[in-house]
Protein backbone atom coordinates (compact mmCIF):
# COMPACT_ATOMS: atom_id res chain seq x y z
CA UNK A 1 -11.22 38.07 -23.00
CA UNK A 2 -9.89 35.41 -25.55
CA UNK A 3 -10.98 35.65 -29.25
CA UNK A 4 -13.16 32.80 -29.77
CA UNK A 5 -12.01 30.42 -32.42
CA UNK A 6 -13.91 29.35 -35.19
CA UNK A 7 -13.23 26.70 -37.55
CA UNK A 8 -14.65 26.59 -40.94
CA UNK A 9 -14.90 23.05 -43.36
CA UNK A 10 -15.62 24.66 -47.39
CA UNK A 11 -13.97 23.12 -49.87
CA UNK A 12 -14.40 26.12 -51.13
CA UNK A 13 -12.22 28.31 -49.06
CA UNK A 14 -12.34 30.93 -47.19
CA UNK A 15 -13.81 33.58 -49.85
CA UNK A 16 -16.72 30.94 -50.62
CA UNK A 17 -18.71 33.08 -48.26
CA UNK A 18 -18.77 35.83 -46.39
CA UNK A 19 -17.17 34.70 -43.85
CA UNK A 20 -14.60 37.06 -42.89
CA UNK A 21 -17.23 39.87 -43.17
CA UNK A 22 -19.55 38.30 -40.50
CA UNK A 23 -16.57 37.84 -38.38
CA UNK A 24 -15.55 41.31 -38.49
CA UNK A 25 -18.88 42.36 -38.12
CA UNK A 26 -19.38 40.41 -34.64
CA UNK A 27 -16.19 41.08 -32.62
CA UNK A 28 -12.62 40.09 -32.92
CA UNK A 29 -12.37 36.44 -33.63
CA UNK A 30 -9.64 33.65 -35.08
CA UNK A 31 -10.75 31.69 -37.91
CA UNK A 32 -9.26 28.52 -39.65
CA UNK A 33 -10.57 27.38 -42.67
CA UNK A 34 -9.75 24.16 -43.95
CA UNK A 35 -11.31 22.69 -47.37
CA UNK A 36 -10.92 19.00 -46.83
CA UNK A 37 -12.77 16.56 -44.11
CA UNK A 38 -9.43 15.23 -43.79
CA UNK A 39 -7.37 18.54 -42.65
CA UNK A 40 -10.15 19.65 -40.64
CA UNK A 41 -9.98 16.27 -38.66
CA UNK A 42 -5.97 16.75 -38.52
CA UNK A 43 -6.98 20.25 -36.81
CA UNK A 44 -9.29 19.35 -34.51
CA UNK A 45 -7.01 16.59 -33.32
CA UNK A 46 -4.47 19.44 -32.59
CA UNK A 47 -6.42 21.97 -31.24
CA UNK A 48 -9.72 22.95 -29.35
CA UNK A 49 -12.11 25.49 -30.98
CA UNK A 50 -14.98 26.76 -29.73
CA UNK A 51 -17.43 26.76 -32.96
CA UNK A 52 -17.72 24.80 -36.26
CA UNK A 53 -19.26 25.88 -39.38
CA UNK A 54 -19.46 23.10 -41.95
CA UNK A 55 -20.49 23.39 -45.57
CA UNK A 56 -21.47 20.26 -47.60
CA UNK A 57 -21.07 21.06 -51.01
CA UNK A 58 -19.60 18.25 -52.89
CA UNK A 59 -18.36 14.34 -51.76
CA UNK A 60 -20.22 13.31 -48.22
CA UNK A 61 -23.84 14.53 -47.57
CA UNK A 62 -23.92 17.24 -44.82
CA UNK A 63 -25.50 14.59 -42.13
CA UNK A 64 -22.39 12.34 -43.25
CA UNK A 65 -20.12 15.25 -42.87
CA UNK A 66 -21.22 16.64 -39.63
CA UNK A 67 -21.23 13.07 -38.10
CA UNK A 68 -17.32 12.69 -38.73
CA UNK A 69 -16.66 15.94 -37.30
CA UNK A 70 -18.62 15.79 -34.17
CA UNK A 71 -16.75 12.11 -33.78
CA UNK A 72 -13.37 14.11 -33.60
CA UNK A 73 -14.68 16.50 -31.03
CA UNK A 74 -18.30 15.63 -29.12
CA UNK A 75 -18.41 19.05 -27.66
CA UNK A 76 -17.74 21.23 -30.08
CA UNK A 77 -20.65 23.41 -31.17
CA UNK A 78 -21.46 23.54 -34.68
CA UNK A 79 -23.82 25.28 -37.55
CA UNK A 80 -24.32 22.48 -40.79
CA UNK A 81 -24.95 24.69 -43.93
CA UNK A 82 -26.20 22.58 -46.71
CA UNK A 83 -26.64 23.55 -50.49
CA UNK A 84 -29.33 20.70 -50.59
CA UNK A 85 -31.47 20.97 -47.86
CA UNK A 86 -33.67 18.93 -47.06
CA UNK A 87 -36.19 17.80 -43.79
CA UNK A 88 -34.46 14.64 -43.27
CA UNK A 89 -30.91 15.86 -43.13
CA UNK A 90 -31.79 18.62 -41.41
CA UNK A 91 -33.28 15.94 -38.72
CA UNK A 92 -30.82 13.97 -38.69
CA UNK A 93 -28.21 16.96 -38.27
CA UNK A 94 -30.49 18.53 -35.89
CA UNK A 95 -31.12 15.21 -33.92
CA UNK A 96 -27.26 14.46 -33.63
CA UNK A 97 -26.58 17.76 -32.03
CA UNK A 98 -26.00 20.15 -34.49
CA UNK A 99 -26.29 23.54 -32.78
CA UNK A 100 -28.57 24.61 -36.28
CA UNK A 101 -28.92 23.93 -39.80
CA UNK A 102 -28.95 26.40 -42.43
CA UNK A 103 -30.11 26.70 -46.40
CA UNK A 104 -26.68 27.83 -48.15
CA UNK A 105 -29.55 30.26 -49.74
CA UNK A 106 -30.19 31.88 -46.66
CA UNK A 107 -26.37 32.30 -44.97
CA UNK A 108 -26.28 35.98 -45.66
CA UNK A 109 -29.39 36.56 -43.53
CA UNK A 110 -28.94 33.74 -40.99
CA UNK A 111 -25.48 32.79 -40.17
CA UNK A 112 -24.12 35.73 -38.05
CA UNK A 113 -27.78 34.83 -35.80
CA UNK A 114 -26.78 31.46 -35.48
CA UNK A 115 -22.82 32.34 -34.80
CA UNK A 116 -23.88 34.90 -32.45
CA UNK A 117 -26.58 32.29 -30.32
CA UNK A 118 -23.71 29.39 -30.40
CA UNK A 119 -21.12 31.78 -29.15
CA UNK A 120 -23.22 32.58 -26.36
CA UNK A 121 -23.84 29.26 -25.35
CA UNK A 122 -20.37 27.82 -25.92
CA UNK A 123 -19.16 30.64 -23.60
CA UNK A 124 -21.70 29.69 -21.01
CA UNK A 125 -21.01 25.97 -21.30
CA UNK A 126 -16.83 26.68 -20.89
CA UNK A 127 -17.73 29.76 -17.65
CA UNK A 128 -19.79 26.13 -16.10
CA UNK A 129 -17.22 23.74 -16.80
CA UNK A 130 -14.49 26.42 -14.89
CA UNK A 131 -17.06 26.27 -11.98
CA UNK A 132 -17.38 22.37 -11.99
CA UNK A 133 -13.94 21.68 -12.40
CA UNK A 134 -12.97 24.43 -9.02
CA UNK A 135 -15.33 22.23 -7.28
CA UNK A 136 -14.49 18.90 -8.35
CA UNK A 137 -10.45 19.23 -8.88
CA UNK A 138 -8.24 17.72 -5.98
CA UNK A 139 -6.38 19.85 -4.01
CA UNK A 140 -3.06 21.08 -5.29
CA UNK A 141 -0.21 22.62 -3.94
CA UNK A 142 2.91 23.87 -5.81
CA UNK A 143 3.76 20.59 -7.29
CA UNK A 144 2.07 18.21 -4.49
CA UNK A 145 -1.46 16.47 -5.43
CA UNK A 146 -3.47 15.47 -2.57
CA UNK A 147 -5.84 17.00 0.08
CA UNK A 148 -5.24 14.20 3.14
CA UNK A 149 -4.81 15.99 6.53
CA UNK A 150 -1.39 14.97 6.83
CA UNK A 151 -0.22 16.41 3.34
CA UNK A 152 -2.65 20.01 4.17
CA UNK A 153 -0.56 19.89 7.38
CA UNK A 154 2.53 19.89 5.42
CA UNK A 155 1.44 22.51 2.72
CA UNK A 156 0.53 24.92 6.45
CA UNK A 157 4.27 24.24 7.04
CA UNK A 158 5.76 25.33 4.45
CA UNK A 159 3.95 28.32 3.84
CA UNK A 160 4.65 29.26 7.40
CA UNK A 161 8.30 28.70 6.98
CA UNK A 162 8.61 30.34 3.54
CA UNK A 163 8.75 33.81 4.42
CA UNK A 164 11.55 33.24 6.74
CA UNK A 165 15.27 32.58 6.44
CA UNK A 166 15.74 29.68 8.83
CA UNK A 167 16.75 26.45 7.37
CA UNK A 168 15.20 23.64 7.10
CA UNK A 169 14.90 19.90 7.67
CA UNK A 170 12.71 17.98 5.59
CA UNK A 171 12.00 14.14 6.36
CA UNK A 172 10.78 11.01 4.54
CA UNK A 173 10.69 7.50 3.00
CA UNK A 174 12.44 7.18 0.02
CA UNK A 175 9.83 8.86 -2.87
CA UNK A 176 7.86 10.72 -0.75
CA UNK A 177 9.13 13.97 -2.48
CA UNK A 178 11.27 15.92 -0.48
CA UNK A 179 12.93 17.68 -3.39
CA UNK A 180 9.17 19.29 -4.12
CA UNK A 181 9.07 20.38 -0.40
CA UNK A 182 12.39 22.33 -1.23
CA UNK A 183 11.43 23.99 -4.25
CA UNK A 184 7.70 25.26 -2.58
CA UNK A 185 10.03 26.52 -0.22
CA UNK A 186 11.93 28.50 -2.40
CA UNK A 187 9.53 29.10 -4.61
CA UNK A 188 7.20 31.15 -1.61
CA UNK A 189 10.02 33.16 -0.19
CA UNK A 190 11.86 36.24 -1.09
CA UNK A 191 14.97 34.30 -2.66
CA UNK A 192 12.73 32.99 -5.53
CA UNK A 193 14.59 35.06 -8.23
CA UNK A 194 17.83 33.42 -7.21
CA UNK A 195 19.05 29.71 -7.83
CA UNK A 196 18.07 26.74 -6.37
CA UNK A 197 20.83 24.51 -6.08
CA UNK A 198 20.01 20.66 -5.48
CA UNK A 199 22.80 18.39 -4.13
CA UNK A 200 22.20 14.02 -4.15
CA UNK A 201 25.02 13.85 -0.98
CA UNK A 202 24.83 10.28 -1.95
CA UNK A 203 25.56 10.14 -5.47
CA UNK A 204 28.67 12.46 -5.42
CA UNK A 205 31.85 10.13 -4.13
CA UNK A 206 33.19 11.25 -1.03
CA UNK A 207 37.16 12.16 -2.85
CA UNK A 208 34.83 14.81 -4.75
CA UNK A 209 32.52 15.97 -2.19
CA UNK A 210 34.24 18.63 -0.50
CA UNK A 211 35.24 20.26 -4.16
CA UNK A 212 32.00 19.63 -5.61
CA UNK A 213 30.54 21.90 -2.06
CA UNK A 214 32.96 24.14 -1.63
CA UNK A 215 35.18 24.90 -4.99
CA UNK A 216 38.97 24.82 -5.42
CA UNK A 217 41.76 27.09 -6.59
CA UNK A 218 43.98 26.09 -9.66
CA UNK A 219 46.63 23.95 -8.67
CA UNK A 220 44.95 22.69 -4.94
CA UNK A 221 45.41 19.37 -6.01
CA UNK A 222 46.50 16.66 -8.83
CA UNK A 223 43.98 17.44 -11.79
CA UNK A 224 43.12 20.95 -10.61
CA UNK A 225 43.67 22.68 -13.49
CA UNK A 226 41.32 25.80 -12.93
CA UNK A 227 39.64 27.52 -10.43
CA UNK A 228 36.22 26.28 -9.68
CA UNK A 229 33.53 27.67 -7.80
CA UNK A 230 31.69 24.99 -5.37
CA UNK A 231 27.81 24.51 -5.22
CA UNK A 232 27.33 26.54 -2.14
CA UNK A 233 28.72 29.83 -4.34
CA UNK A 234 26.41 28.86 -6.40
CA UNK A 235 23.29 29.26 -4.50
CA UNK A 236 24.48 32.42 -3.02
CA UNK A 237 21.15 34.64 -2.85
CA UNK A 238 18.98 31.29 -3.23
CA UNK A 239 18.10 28.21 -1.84
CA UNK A 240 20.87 24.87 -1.64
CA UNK A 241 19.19 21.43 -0.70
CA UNK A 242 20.66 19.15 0.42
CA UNK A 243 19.35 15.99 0.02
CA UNK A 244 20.42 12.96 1.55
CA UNK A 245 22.47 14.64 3.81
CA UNK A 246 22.52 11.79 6.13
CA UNK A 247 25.16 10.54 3.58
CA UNK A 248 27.78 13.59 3.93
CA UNK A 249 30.76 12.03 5.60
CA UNK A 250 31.98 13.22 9.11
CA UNK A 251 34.83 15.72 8.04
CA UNK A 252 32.42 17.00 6.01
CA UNK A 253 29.68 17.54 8.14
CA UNK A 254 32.19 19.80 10.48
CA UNK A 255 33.42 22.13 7.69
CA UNK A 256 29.82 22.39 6.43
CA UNK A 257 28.33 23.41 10.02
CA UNK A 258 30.93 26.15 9.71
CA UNK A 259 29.83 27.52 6.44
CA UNK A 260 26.28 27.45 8.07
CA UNK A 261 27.58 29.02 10.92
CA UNK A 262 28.93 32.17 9.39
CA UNK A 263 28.04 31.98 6.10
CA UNK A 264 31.24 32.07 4.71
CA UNK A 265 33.09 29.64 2.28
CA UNK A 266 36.49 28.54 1.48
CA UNK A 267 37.61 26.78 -1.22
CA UNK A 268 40.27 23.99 -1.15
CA UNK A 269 43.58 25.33 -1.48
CA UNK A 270 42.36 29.01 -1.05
CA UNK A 271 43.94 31.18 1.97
CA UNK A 272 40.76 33.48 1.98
CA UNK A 273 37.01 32.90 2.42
CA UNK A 274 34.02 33.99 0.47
CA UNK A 275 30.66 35.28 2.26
CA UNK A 276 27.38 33.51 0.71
CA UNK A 277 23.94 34.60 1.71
CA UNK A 278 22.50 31.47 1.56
CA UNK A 279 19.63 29.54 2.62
CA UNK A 280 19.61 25.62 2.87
CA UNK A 281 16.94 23.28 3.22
CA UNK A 282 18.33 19.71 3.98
CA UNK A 283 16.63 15.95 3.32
CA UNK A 284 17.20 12.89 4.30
CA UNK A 285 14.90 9.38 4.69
CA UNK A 286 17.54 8.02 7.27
CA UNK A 287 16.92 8.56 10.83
CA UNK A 288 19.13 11.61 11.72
CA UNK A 289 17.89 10.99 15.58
CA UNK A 290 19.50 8.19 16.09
CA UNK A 291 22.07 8.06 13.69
CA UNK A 292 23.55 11.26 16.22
CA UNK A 293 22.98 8.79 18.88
CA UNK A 294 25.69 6.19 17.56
CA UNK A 295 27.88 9.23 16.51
CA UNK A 296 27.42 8.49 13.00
CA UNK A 297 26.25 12.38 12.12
CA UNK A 298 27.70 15.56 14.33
CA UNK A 299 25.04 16.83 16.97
CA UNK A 300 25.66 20.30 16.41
CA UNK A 301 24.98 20.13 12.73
CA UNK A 302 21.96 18.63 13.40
CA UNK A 303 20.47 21.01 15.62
CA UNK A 304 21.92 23.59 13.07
CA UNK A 305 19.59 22.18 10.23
CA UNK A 306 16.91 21.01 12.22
CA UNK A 307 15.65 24.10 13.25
CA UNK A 308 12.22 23.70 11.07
CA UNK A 309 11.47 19.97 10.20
CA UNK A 310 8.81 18.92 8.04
CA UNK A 311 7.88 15.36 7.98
CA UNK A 312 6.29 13.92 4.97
CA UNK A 313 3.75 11.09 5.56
CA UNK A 314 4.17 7.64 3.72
CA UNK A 315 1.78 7.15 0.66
CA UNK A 316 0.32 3.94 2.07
CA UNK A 317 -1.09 6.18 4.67
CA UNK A 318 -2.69 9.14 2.56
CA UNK A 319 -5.68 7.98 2.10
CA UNK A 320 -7.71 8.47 -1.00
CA UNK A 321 -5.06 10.61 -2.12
CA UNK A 322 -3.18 7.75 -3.26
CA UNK A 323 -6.52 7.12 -6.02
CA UNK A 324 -6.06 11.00 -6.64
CA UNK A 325 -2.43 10.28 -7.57
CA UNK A 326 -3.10 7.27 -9.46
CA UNK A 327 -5.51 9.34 -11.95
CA UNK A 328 -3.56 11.89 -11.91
CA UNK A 329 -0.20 9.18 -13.53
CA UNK A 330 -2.64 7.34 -15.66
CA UNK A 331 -4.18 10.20 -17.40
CA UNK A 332 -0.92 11.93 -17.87
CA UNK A 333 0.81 9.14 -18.89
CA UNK A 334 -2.02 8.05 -21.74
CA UNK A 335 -1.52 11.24 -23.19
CA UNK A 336 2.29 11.00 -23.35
CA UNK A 337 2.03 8.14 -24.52
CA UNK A 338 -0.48 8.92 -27.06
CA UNK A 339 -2.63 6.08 -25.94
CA UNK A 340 -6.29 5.74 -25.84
CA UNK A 341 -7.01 4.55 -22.65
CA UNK A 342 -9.24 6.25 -20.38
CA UNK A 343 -7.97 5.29 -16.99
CA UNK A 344 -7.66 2.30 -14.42
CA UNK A 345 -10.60 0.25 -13.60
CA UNK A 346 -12.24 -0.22 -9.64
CA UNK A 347 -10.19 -3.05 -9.19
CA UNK A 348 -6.86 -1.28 -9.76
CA UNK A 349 -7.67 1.57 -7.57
CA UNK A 350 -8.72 -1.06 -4.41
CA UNK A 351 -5.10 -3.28 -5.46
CA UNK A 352 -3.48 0.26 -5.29
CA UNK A 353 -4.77 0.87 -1.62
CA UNK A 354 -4.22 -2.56 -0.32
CA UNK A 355 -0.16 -2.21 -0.99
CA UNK A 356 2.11 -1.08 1.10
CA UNK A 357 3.95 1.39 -1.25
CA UNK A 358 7.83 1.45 0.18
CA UNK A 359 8.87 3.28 -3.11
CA UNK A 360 5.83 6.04 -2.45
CA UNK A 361 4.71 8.05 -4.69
CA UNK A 362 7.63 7.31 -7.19
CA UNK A 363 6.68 3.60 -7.34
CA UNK A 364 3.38 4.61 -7.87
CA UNK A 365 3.82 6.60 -10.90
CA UNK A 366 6.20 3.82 -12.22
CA UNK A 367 3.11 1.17 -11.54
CA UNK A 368 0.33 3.35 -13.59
CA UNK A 369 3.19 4.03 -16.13
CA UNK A 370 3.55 -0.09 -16.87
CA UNK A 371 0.06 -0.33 -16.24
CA UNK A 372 -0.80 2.35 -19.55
CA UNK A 373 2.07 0.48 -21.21
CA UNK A 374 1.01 -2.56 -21.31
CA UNK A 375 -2.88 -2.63 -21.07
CA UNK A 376 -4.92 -3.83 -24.35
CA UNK A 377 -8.04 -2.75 -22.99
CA UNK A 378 -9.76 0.98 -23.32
CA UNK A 379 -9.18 0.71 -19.40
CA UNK A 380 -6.06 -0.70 -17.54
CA UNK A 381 -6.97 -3.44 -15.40
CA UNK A 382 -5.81 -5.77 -12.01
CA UNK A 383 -3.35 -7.86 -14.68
CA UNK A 384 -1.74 -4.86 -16.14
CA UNK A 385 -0.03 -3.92 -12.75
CA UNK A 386 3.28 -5.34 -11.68
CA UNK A 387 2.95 -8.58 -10.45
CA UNK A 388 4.63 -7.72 -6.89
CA UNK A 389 2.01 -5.22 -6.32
CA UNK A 390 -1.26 -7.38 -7.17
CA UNK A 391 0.44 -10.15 -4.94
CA UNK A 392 1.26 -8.22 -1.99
CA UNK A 393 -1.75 -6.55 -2.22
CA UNK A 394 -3.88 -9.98 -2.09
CA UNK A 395 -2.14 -10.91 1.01
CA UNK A 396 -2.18 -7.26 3.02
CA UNK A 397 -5.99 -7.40 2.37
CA UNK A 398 -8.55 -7.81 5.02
CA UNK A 399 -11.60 -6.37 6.02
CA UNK A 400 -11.15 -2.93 5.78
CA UNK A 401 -9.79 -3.46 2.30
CA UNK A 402 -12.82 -2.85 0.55
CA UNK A 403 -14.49 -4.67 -2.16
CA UNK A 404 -11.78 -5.30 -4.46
CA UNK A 405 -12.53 -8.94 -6.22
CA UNK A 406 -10.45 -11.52 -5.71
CA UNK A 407 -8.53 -9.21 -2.60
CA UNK A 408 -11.52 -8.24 -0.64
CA UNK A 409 -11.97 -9.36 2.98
CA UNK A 410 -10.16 -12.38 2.29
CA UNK A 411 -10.01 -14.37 5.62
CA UNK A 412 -8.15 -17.24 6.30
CA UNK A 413 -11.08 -19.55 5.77
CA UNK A 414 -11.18 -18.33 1.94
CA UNK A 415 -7.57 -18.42 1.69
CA UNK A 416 -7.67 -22.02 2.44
CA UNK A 417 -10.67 -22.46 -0.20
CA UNK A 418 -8.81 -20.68 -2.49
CA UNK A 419 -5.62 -22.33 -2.55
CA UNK A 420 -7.47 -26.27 -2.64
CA UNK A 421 -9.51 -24.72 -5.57
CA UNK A 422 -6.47 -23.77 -7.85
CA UNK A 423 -4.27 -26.73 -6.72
CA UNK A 424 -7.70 -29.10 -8.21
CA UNK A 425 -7.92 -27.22 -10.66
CA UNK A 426 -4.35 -27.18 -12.04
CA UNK A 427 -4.15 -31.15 -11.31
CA UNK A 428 -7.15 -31.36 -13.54
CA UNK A 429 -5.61 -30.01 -16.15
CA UNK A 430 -1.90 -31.19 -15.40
CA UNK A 431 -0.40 -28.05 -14.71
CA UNK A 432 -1.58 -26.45 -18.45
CA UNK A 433 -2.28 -23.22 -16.46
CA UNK A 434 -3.54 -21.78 -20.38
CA UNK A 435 -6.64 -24.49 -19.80
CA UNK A 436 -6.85 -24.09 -16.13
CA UNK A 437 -7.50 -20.63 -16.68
CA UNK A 438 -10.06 -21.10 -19.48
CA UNK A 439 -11.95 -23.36 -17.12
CA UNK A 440 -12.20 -20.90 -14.33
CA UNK A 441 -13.11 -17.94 -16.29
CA UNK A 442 -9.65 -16.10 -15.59
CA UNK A 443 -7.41 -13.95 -17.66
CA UNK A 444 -4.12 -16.19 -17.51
CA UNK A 445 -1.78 -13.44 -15.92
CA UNK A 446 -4.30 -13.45 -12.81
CA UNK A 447 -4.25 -17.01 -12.12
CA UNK A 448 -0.53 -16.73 -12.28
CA UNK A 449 -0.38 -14.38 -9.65
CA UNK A 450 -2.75 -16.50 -7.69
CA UNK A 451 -0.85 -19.33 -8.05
CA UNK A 452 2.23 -16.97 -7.16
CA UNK A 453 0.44 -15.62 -3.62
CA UNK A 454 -0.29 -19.14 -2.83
CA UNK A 455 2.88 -20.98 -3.82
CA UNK A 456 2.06 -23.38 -6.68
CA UNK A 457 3.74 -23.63 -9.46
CA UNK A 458 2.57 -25.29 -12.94
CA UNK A 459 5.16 -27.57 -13.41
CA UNK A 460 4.76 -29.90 -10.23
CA UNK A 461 1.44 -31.33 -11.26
CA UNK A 462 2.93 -32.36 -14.43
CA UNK A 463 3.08 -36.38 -14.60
């Protein structure tokens, strides 16, 4: 079991009183004690704890005191000893949450009760919160976030496929993360304490390709200087991935069905080959199908790597996991960030269903990134999201969008409305969109993209 931690506010110190003896006395606990309001603050901001004893001896009052402290940290249990007790602060201590108060007179006698009770509770409280938040988390997997049928079907996959040694095919829009499919592969099967090796087949150019794969001898060609060992040696007792392999050029493709086929490599400008026990797990978001149709990839590679395949679903059809995701990128990216925000509002999370997502899950993250970023509010709203997103979400909505303000259920007939509404209204106030939007009750970066979904611009109803 973890030592609980205690943390102890006497400007005092720690041999003020007898603190150390009660701790030893109860069980084996950490304690930190700081002798100013404003270091204890600086702690609690860095760590948890799971009790507080505070001592008001000289500067604020003990209800003053406790007040700041429970500010920094609402849940933390904690015991107010006062050297001037009295009914009223004890109330108001008492009132406020303070798990007791306690005549400085009468610590000796009372505080290892009182540390013992709080404990107790505080260890309750933290064994319920475990239990709420096994219930309440979404599903996980590896590094995937979601619980959508499609993505369980995909986590059933791979665990099926992990044990084995057949390679695999994994498939998928761009940002749909393929890469994560390849490492829970790896990660579940018996190569795990060997190297995963990724390669981007479309990022290396195709003059390097076959060296960057497959390694060369000193002297195989101008600027060969060394041997080098090639990124399939490299994975030998692991996993390679290959991602975009849709990309690999033809020659390419033949010499690496060979090394698939016997699991042997030869480096440029070598006379011998090299065996590799090696397992590879290929990606691509091109359409490998027909692609061998129009000769453009070798059929017997593909059947080579497409012995497993394992599609990934688009976000834009995931479901609420795409909300799960969302929270997930906004909470993580506040605390990165060292912003205060505490999430996205309704109205974000019905925008973020309504759009199509063709960068998945990777334009997602970049969306509730900007949307932390630039938010002033305690909660990032509709204007804080890229304006391509809001405006192709307002015209993708219908009637299974939800309630999502100006984006739910719009039909045609309030389309129409819409659009004579803002062109009045901005010939009104000739084109000063700033006025326009003070007149309707708008934030100005919504009417802009309102006037952007509809096709009016500012400037024409200047005179």
């Amino acid at each position: 079991m973890l030592q609980p931690r205690i943390l102890i506010v006497d400007s005092h110190g720690a041999n003020a009183l007898p603190y150390a003896r009660l701790s030893a006395r109860l069980q084996p606990m950490e304690v930190r004690v700081e002798t100013s309001l404003e270091r204890a603050l600086a702690t609690l901001s860095r760590d948890s704890w799971d009790l507080g004893v505070v001592t008001a001896r000289s500067g604020p009052t003990a209800d003053v005191l406790y007040s700041a402290l429970r500010k920094a940290d609402p849940q933390l249990p904690m015991v107010v000893i006062d050297p001037r007790p009295g009914v009223d602060t004890a109330r108001s201590c008492l009132q406020a949450g303070a798990g007791d108060y306690l005549d400085i007179a009468r610590v000796e006698t009372d505080l290892e009760d009182a540390l013992v009770r709080l404990l107790t509770v505080s260890r309750h409280k933290a064994a319920e919160e475990v239990l709420r938040r096994a219930v309440e988390r979404p599903y996980t997997y590896a590094e995937f976030l979601g619980e959508s049928p499609a993505m369980r079907q995909v986590y059933s996959v791979i665990d099926r496929v992990a044990a084995s040694s057949v390679d695999v095919l994994v498939t998928g829009e761009t940002g749909t993360g393929k890469e994560l499919v390849a490492r829970a592969i790896h990660a579940r099967s018996r190569r795990n304490t060997g190297p995963f090796v990724p390669v981007d087949c479309g990022a290396i150019p195709d003059a390097l390709m076959e060296s960057e794969l497959f390694g060369h001898e000193r002297g195989a060609f101008t600027g060969a200087d060394a041997r080098r060992m090639g990124l399939v040696e490299f994975a030998d007792g692991g996993t390679l991935f290959l991602d975009e392999v849709g990309e690999l050029p033809l020659p390419l493709q033949a010499k690496l069905l060979r090394v698939l086929q016997e699991r042997r490599v030869r480096r440029v400008g070598a006379r011998q080959e090299n065996a590799v026990d090696v397992r590879v797990v290929a990606a691509t978001s091109r359409n490998l199908d027909q692609m061998v149709e129009r000769g453009e990839f070798r059929r017997d590679l593909f059947y080579r790597i497409n012995v497993v395949r394992i599609e990934l679903p688009p976000l834009r059809t995931r479901g609420d996991d795409i909300g799960l995701l969302a929270e997930f990128f906004a909470n993580k990216a506040a605390q990165e960030m060292g912003r205060p925000v505490g999430g996205l509002s309704t109205d974000v999370y019905q925008v973020l269903r309504s759009y199509h997502w063709p960068g998945n899950v990777r334009e997602l993250q970049n969306a509730v990134r900007r949307a932390i970023t630039m938010t002033r509010e305690p909660t990032a709203g509709v204007d804080d999201l890229p304006d391509e997103v809001v405006a192709a979400a307002g015209r993708a909505s219908g009637p299974e969008a939800g309630a999502a303000g100006f984006f739910a259920q719009r039909t045609e007939h309030v389309s129409r409305f819409e659009k004579q509404y803002l062109t009045d209204l901005l010939a009104r106030h000739l084109g000063d969109v700033s006025a326009a939007a003070r007149e309707a009750r708008l934030p100005r970066g919504t009417l802009y993209r309102l006037m952007k979904g509809h096709g009016l611009d500012g400037a024409s109803f200047r005179k």
